[in-house]
Structures are given as C-alpha cells and as structure tokens.
Protein backbone atom coordinates (compact mmCIF):
# COMPACT_ATOMS: atom_id res chain seq x y z
CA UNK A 1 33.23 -51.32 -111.41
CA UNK A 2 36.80 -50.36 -109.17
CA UNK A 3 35.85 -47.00 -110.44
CA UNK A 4 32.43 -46.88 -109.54
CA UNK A 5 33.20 -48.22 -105.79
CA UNK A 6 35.50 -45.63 -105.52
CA UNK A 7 33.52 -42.83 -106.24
CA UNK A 8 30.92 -44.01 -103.89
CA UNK A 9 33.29 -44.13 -100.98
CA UNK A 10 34.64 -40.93 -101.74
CA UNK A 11 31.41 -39.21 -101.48
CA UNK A 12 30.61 -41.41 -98.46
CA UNK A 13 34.27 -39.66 -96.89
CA UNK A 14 32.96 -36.22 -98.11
CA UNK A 15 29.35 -36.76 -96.60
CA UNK A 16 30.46 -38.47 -93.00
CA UNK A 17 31.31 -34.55 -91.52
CA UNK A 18 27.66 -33.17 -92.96
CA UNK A 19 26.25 -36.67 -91.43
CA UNK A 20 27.48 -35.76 -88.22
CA UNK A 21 26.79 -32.49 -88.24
CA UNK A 22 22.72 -33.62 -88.71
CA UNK A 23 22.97 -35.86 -85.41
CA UNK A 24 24.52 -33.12 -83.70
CA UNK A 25 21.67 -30.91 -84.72
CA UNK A 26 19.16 -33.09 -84.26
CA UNK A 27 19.97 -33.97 -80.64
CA UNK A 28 20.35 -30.36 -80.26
CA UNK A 29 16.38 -29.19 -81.33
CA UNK A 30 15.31 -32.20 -79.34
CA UNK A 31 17.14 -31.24 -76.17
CA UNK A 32 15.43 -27.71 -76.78
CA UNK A 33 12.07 -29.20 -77.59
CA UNK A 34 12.03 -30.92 -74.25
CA UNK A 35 13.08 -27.71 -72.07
CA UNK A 36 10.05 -26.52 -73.85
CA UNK A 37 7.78 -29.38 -73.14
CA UNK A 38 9.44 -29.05 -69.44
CA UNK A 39 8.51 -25.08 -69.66
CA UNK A 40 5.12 -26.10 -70.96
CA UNK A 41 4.30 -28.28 -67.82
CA UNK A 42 5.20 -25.59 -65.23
CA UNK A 43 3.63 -23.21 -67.37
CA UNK A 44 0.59 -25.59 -66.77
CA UNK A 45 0.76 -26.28 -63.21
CA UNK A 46 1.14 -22.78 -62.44
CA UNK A 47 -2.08 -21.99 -64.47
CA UNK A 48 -4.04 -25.04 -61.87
CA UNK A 49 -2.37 -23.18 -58.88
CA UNK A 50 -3.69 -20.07 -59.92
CA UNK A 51 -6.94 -21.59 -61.29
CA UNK A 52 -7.51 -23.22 -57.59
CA UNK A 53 -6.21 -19.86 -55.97
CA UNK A 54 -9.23 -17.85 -57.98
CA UNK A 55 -12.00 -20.24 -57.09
CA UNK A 56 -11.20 -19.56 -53.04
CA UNK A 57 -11.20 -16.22 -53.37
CA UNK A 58 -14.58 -16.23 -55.30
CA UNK A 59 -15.77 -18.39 -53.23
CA UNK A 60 -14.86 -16.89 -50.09
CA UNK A 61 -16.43 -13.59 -51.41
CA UNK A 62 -19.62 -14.84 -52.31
CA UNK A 63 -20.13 -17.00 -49.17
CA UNK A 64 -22.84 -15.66 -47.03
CA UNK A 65 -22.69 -14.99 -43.53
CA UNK A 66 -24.15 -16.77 -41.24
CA UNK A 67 -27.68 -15.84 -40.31
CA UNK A 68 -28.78 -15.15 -36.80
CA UNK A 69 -32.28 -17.55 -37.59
CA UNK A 70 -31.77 -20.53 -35.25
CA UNK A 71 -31.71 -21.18 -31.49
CA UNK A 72 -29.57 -23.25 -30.36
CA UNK A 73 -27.97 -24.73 -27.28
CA UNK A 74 -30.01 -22.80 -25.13
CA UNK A 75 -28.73 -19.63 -26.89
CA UNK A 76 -30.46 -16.94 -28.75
CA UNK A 77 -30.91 -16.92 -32.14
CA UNK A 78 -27.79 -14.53 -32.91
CA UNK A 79 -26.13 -15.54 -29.66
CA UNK A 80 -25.52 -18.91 -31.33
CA UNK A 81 -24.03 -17.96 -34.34
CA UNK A 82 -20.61 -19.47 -33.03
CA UNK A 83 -22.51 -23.08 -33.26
CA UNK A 84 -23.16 -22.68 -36.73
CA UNK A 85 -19.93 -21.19 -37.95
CA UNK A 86 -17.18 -23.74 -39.99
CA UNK A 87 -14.04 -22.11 -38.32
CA UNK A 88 -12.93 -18.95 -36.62
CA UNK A 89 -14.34 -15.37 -35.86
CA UNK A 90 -17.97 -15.25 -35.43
CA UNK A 91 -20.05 -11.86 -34.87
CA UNK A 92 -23.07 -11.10 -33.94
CA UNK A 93 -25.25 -8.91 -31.88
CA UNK A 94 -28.33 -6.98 -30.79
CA UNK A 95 -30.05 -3.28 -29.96
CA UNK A 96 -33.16 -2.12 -28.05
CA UNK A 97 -34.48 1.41 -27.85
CA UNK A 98 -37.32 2.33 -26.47
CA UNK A 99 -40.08 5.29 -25.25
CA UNK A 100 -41.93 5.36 -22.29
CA UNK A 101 -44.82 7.69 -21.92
CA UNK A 102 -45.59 6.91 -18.10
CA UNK A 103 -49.24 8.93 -17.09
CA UNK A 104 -48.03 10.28 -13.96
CA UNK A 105 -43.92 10.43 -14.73
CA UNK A 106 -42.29 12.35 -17.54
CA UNK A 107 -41.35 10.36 -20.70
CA UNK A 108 -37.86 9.05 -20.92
CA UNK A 109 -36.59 7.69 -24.87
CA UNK A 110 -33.59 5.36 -23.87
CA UNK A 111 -30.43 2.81 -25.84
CA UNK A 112 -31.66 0.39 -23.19
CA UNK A 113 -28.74 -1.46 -24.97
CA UNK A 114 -26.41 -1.98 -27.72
CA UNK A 115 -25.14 -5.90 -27.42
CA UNK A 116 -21.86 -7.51 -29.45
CA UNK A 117 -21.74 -11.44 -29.37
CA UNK A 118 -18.42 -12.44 -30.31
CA UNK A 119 -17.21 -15.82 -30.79
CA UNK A 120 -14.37 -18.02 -32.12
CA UNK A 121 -14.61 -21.79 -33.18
CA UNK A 122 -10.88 -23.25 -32.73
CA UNK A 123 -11.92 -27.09 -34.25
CA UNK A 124 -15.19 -28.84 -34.39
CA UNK A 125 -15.35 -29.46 -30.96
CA UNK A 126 -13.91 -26.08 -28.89
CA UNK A 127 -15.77 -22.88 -29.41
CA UNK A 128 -15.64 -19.81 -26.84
CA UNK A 129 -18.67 -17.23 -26.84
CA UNK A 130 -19.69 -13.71 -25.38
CA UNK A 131 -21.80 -10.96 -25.05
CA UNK A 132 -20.70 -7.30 -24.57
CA UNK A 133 -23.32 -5.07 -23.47
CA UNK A 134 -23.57 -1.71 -23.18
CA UNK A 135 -26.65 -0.43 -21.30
CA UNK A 136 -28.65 3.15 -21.35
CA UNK A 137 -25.86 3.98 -24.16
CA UNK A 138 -23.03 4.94 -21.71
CA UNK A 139 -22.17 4.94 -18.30
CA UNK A 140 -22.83 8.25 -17.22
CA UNK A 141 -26.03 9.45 -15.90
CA UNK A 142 -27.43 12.14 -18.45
CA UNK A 143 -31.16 11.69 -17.86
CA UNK A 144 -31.32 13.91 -14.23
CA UNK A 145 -32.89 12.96 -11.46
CA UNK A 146 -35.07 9.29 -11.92
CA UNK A 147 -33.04 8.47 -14.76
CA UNK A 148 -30.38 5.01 -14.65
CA UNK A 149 -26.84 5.51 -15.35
CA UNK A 150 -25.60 3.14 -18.06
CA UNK A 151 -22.92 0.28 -17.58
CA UNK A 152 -20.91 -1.93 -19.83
CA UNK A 153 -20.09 -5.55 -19.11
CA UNK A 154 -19.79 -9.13 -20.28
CA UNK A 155 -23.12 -10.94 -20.31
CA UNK A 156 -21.58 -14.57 -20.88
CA UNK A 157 -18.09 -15.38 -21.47
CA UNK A 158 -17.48 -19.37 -21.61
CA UNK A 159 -15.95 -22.32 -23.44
CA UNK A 160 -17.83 -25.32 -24.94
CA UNK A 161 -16.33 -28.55 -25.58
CA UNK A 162 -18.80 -29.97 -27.67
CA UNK A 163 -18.47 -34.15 -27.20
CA UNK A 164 -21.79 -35.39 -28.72
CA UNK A 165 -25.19 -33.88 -29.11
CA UNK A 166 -26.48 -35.92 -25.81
CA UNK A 167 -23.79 -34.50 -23.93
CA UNK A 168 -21.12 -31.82 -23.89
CA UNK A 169 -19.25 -29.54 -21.10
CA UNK A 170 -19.25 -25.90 -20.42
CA UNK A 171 -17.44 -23.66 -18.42
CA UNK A 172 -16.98 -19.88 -17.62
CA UNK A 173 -19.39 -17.33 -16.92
CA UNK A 174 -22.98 -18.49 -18.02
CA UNK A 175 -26.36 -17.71 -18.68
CA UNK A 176 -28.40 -19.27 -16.20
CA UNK A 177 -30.87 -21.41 -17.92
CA UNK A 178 -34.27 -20.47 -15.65
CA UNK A 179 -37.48 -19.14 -17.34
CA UNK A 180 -38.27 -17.93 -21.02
CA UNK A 181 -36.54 -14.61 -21.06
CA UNK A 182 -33.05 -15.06 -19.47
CA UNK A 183 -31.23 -17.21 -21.97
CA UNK A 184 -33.55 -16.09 -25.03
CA UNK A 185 -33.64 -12.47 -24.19
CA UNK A 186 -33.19 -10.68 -27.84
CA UNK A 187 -35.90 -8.53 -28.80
CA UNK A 188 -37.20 -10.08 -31.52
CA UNK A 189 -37.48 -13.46 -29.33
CA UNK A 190 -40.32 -11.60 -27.21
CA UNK A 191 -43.66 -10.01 -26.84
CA UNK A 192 -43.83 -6.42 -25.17
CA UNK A 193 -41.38 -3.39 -25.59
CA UNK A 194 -40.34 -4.46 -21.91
CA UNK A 195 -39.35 -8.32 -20.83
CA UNK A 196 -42.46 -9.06 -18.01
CA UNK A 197 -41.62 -7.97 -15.00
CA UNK A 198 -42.10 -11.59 -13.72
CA UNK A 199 -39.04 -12.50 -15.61
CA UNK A 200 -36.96 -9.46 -13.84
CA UNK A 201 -37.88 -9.35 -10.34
CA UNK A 202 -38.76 -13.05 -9.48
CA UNK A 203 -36.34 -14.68 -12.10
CA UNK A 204 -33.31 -11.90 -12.30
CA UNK A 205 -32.90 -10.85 -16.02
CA UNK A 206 -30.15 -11.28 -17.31
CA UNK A 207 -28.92 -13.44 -14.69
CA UNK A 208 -25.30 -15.21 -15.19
CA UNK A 209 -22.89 -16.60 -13.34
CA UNK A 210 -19.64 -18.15 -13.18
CA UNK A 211 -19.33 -22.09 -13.47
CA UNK A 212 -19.62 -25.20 -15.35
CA UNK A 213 -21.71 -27.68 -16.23
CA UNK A 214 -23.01 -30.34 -18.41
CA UNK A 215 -25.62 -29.93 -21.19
CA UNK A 216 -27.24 -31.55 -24.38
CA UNK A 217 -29.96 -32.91 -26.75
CA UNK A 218 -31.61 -36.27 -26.70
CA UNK A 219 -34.13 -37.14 -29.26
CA UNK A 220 -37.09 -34.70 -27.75
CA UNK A 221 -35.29 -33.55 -24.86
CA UNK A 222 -32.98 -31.04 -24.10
CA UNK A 223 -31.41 -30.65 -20.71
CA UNK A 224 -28.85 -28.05 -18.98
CA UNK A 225 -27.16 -28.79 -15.10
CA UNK A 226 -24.67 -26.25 -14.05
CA UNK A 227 -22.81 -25.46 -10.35
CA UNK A 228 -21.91 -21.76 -10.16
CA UNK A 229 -21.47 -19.45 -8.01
CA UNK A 230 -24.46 -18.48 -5.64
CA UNK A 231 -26.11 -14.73 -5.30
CA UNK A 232 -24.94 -12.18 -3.16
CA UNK A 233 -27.91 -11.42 -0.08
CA UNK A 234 -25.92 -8.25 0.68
CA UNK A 235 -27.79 -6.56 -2.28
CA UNK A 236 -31.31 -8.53 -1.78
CA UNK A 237 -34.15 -5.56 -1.54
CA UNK A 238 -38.13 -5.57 -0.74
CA UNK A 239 -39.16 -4.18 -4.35
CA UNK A 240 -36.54 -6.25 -6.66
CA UNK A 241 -36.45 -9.40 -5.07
CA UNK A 242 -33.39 -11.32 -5.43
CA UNK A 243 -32.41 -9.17 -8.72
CA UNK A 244 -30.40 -7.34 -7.06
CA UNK A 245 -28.03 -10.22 -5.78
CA UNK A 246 -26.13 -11.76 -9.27
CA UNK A 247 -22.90 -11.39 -9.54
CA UNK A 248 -22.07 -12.41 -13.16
CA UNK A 249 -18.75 -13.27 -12.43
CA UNK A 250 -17.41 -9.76 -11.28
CA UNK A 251 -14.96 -10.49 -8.12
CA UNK A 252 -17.94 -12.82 -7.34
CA UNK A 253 -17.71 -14.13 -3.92
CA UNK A 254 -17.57 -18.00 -4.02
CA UNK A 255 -17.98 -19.06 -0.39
CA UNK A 256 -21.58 -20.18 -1.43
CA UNK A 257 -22.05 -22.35 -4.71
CA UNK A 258 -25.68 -23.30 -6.07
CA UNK A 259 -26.57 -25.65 -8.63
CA UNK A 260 -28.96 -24.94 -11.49
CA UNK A 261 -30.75 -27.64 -13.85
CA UNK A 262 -33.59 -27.63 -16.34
CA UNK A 263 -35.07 -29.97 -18.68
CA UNK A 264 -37.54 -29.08 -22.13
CA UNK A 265 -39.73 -31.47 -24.00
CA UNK A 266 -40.31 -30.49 -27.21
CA UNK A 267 -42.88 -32.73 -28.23
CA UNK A 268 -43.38 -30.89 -31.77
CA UNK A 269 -41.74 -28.37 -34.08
CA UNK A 270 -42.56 -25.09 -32.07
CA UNK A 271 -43.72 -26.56 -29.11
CA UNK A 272 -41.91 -26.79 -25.96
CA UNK A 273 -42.87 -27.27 -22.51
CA UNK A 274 -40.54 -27.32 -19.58
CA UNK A 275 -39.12 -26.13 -15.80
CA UNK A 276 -36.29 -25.44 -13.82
CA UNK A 277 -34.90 -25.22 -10.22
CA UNK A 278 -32.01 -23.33 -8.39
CA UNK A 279 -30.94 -23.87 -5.04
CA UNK A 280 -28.02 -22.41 -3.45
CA UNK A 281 -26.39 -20.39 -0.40
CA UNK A 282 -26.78 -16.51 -0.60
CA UNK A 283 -24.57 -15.28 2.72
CA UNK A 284 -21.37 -15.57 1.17
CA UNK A 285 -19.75 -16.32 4.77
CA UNK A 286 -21.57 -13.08 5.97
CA UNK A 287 -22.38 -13.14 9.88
CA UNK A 288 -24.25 -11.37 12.07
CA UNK A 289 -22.84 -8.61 14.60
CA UNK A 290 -23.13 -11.75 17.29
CA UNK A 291 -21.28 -14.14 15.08
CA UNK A 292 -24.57 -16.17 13.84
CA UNK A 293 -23.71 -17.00 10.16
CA UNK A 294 -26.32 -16.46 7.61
CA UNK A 295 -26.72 -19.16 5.42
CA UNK A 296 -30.11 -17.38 3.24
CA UNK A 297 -30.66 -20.66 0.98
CA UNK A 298 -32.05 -19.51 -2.02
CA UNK A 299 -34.46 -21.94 -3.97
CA UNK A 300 -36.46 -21.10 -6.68
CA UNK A 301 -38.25 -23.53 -8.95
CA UNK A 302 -40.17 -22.38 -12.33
CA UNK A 303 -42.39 -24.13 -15.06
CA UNK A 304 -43.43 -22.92 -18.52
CA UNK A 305 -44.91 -23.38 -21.74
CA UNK A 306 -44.17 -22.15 -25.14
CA UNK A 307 -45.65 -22.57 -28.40
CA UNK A 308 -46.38 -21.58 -32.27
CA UNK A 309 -49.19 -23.17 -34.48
CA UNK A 310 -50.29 -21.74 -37.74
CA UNK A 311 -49.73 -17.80 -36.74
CA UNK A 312 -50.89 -18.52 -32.98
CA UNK A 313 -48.57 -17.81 -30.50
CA UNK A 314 -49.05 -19.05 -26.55
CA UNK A 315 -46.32 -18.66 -23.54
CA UNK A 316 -47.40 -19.22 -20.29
CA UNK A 317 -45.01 -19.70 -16.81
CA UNK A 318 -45.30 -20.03 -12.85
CA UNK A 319 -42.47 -19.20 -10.81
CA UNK A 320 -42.20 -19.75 -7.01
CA UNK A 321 -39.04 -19.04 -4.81
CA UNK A 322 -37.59 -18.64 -0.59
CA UNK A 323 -34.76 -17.24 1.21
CA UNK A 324 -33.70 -18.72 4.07
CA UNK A 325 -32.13 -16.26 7.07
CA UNK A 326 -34.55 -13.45 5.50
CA UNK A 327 -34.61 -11.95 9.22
CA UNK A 328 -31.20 -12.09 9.81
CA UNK A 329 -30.55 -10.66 6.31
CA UNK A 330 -32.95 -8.00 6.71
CA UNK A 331 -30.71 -7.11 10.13
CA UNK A 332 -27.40 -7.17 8.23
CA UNK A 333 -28.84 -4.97 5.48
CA UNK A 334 -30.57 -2.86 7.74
CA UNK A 335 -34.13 -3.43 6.25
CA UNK A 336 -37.10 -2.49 8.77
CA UNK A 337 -40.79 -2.61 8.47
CA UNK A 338 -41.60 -2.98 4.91
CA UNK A 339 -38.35 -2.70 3.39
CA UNK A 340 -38.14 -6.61 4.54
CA UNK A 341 -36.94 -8.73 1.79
CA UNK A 342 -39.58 -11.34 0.99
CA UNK A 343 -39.22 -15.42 3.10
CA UNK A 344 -41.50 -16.30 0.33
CA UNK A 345 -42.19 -14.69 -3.59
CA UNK A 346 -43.59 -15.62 -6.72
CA UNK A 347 -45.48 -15.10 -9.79
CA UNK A 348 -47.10 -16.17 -12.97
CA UNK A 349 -47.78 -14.37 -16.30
CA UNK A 350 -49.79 -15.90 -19.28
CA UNK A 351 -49.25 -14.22 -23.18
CA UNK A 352 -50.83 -14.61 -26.28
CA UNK A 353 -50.34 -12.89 -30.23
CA UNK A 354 -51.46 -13.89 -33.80
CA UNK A 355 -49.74 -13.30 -36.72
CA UNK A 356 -51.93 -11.18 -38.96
CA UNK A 357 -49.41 -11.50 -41.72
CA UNK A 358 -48.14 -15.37 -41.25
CA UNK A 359 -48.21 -16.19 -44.81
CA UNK A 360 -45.69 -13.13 -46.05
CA UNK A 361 -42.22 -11.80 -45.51
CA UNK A 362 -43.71 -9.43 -43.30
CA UNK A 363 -44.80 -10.40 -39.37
CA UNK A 364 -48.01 -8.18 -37.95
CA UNK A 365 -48.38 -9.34 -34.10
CA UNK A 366 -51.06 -8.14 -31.52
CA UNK A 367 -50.71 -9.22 -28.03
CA UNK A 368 -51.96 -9.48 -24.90
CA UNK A 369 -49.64 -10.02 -21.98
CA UNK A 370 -51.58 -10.76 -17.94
CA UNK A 371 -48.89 -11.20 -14.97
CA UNK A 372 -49.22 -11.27 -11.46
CA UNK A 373 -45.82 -11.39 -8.76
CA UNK A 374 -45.38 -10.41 -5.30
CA UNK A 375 -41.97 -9.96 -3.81
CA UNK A 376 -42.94 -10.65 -0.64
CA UNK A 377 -45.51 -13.62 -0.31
CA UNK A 378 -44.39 -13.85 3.07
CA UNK A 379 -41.82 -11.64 5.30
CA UNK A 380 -39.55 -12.98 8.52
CA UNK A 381 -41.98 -12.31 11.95
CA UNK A 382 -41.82 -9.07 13.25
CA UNK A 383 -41.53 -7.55 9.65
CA UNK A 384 -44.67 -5.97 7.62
CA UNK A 385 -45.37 -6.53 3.57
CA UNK A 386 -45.39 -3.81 1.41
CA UNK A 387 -48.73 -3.93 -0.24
CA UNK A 388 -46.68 -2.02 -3.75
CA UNK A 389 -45.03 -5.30 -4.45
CA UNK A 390 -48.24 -7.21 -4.95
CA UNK A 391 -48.44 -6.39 -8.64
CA UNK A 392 -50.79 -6.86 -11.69
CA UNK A 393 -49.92 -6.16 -15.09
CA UNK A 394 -51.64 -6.19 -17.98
CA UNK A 395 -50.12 -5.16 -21.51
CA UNK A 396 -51.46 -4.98 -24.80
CA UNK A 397 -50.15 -4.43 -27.94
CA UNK A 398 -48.15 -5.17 -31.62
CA UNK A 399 -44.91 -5.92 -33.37
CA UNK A 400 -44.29 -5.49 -36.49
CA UNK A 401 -41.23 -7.33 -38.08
CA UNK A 402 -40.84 -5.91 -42.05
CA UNK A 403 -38.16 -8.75 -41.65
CA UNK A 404 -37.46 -11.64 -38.95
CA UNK A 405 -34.39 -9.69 -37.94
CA UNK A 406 -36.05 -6.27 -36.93
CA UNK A 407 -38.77 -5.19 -34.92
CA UNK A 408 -41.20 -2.59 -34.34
CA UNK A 409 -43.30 -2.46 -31.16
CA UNK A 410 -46.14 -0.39 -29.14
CA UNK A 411 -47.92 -1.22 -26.43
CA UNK A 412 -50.00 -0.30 -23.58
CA UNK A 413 -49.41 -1.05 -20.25
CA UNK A 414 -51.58 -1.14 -17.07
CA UNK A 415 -50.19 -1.51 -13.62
CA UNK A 416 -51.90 -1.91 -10.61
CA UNK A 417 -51.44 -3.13 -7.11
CA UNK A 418 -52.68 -3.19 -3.67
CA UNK A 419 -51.15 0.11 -2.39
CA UNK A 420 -52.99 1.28 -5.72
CA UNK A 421 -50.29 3.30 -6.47
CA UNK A 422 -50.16 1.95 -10.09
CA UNK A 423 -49.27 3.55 -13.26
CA UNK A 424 -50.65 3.55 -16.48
CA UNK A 425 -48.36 4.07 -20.00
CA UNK A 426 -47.56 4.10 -23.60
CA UNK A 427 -44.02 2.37 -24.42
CA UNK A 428 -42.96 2.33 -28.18
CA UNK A 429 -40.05 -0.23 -28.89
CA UNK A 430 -37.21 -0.66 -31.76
CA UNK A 431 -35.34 -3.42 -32.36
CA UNK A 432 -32.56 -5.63 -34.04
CA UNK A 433 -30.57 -8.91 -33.80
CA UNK A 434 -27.59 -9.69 -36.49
C-alpha cells in the first residue's frame, strides 16, 4: 500500500511541470483565438462600412435628374427645378431658334437665345435661382443693316426663404409676375414661334426687376406682391410702349419704387383664371429744363384666362395701362408729332390649339392666335397718334413636341394696321427646355 502511494506521488511530481505546461498553452491559443475573434469583428465592420459606402455610390449613380415637368412658384417648368431639388446645385435651361420669312423684308434665321437656370438649395428652406441669357447668339451685330445685336445678362437672380406654402419671402432681382408670358416664357410653355406682341409691347417681355416681396399658395389660390424698383421713362418710345423702360436690376435707378401684385384661381387641374396690377413712378427724379419734376406714374392692370381640357387648349387676356407726365416726357425725350409716347395703351389677344395627338407620347398642335394693341390709345394734347401702332395680328399655325421637352413650330402670320403698312410672313420655330 506505502508502495503504491508512493509511486502515485512520484508520477504526480513528474507530471506537475507537463500540467503546467498545458495551462500555459491553453491560455496561450485562447488569448490568440480572441485576437482572432477581435480581427474577425473589424474585419466585419469594415465589410458594413464598405457595404453602406457601395449602396451611395449606386445609388447616387442611378438617381435621375430632376425633370423640368412642373411649374411652380410662378416659375417655368425648368426655371423651377431648384424647388424640386433635395440639396445643392441645380441646372437647368432653355433655347429658341427661329426663321422669319417676312413678304416684303429679307429672311433672317436667328439663336434668339440660349438660357442657363442655375440654382443652389442651401437647407429646406433657402434656395437662390437664376437665369443667364444670351440673346441673338452673341453680342456683336453680324446680321448688317436691320439686324439686332445680341446681349448677355441675368434674367432673375434672387433668394427664397421658403416659410410655409401660404406664405414665403423673396428678394433680389425678379420676374415680374404680370400676364401669361413673362414669368412662363419657355418655348414649350407657348403657342406661336414668337411670344404675342401684346405680351412685348404692352406688358414688357421679359420684364424683371430688383426687389422683394411676399408670395404663396392657399388651397386654390396662389398670390405674388412685390415692391421693386420702377421703369426708367428716359427710354419710353411711341412704337414699344413702355418696353423700352425695365431696368432688370442693371445700375437701376431707385428714386421711384412701384409695387406689383397678382392673384390666380385655379378652380381645376389645368384651369386657371387670374389678373394683375402695377403702379409705380417712371421719372426717376428727372426734371424738366424749368425745374418741373416728372413724376410719369405708370399703372397698368391685366386679366387672363388659361386652360387645358381633354386636348383643348384656350388662353385669353386684356391688358390696359397710363403714363402720367406723357407731355413732359415726350419734351425731355425729345418726342414730337407722332413719336409721342402713348397717355393711354392697351390690348387684348385670344388663342386657341387642339392636340391632334393627346393620347400618345407625341403632341401635334394647330393654332390660331387673334390680338389687337395700340401703343397709343391716347397721346398728351398737342401731340398726334401714329396710326402704325394700332395693330392686328392674326397667326396660325402648329407645334409639334416628339417629346414634352422639345418643340417644333410653323406658323403664319398676318399683320395689319391702320397706316396699312402691315406685313405678311412665314416664321419656323425650334425649341428646348432641360
């Protein structure tokens, strides 16, 4: 028994060292196994990071840009872009070209301009947006005599602060929001190779100026009041109206302000019916060589009509305007006779097209187009009206849009007035929005 219990402690002496050698390994391979499991881990979170990385970039790749198929805020279709942008950079843009084939003039093919809207949305709430435009594809004169020399310059430049759909702010140099062209003035928004002439020389096209304002949706409403700067009589002429006398916001003289406001009802999807009204000085602290300042109030009120049912398409507006001082304007800019600048103007123009192709991808449009405008309704005593600016227009035609964001146009135009000095021609349009 003594000898039995001795050989079992001797092994257990001999064994101990190989005993503690196993613990020693063990703790070893499971100090190793958990830098592995440790390894394993990063290994893993790594893979997530790079898994999350690859789904942005994909995504980002394969996110489409935004498309230029929704008006809003008073903006074009691509002009508001910016709106409907999450974050950042936001382009856009548009291009006219046309020929003119005038009966008794030679014909003229023309870039009447190449447009770049570009905008940036800093949050939800701050955006700024503008338009670039370069008109008659540079500003040299190229054509010869009777042609227009091309200019560049910033359409619209201004901030929004966007507080809630009833009402938000906005500042800079603006659009102003009178008739159907100004503010909606991309080709494929219209009828005609040429905007009516109602919307040029009784409502200036494109007419902006500098300012701020208020505007905003509410239910079927939408509304837009700005105060800006006021026109600029020094340039007021017999044939162009009060064209002639924006300033969009280059060096614009201030000393006269004007407020602008207009309201639409939209009553149903395409249908909108609505009106507007300027009023605001013109003389810009000018006086007269005996000291008289002219004041040449400028007020100008306009309603219209717009609407789309089942292919049909209807526009219709009245515009009626005065200029105070017109005599003592005509003195200071040297206008006699008929070369007076009108006391009173106005005009009306009433458009219709159907969509042959309404049901496709494809958008076949005639139309008819009837305006009437005089520049001079009325002239200062002593003064005489020019019986030229008592126009009639009539245009007939069809666009063709192989997609919403082109167009193809021809038309026919006949002009006529009381001087009958009136021309007849063929004008064949092309153009794009993005």
């Amino acid at each position: 028994m003594v000898r039995r219990l001795m050989v079992l402690l001797s092994a257990m002496l001999i064994a101990s060292p190989s005993f503690a050698q196993s613990a020693q390994d063990l703790e070893q391979r499971l100090k190793e196994l958990q830098a592995k499991l440790s390894a394993i881990d990063e290994m893993k979170r790594e893979i997530d990071i790079l898994t999350q990385e690859i789904e942005t970039l994909k995504s980002g790749a394969t996110k489409k840009a935004v498309e230029a198929d929704q008006a809003q805020y008073g903006m074009g279709a691509a002009a508001s872009k910016v709106y409907r942008t999450d974050a950042g950079v936001s382009i856009g843009g548009y291009g006219e070209f046309a020929y003119d084939n005038p009966r008794h003039d030679i014909a003229r093919a023309d870039l009447l301009r190449g447009v770049l809207y570009t905008g940036y949305k800093f949050s939800p709430r701050v955006l700024f947006n503008s338009e670039l435009e370069v008109e008659h594809g540079t500003t040299e004169n190229k054509g010869g005599d009777g042609a227009e020399g091309g200019a560049v310059g910033l359409e619209f430049a201004y901030l929004d602060y966007l507080i809630r759909p009833e009402a938000n702010v906005r500042a800079g140099v603006m659009l102003m929001p009178v008739g159907l062209i100004n503010e909606q003035h991309e080709p494929t928004a219209y009828f005609g190779v040429h905007r009516p002439l109602v919307e040029d020389a009784i409502i200036p096209t494109t007419w902006s100026e500098m300012g701020a304002g208020i505007f905003g949706d509410k239910g079927a409403l939408t509304y837009r009041a700005y105060v800006t700067t006021g026109l600029d009589s020094s340039r007021f002429e017999s044939e162009s109206g009060i064209h002639e006398g924006k300033q969009s916001g280059a060096s614009a003289k201030a000393e006269d302000l004007a407020i602008v406001a207009r309201a639409d009802w939209h009553p149903f999807e395409g249908t909108m019916f609505g009106g507007s009204i300027y009023n605001g000085g013109s003389g810009q602290g000018a006086r007269t060589e005996d000291g008289q300042r002219i004041k040449g109030r400028v007020r100008l009120a306009e309603v219209h009509a717009d609407s789309k049912f089942r292919g049909a398409s209807l526009r219709a507006l009245f515009a009626r305007g005065s200029i105070g001082d017109a005599a003592l304007i005509n003195e200071r800019n040297g206008l006699e006779g008929d070369e007076s600048i009108g006391k009173s103007f106005g005009g009306w123009y009433l458009e219709g097209g159907y969509d042959l192709a309404s049901r496709a991808n494809i958008s076949i449009t005639p139309y008819v187009r009837y305006e009437r405008l005089d520049t001079q309704r009325s002239v200062p005593a002593g003064f005489e009206r020019n019986p030229e600016n008592n126009q009639r227009i009539f245009t007939a035609g069809f666009a063709f849009k192989p997609i919403s964001q082109t167009v193809v146009k021809i038309d026919w135009q006949r002009a006529k007035n009381q001087a009958h000095t009136g021309d007849n021609r063929w004008n064949i349009g092309l153009g794009y929005i993005f």
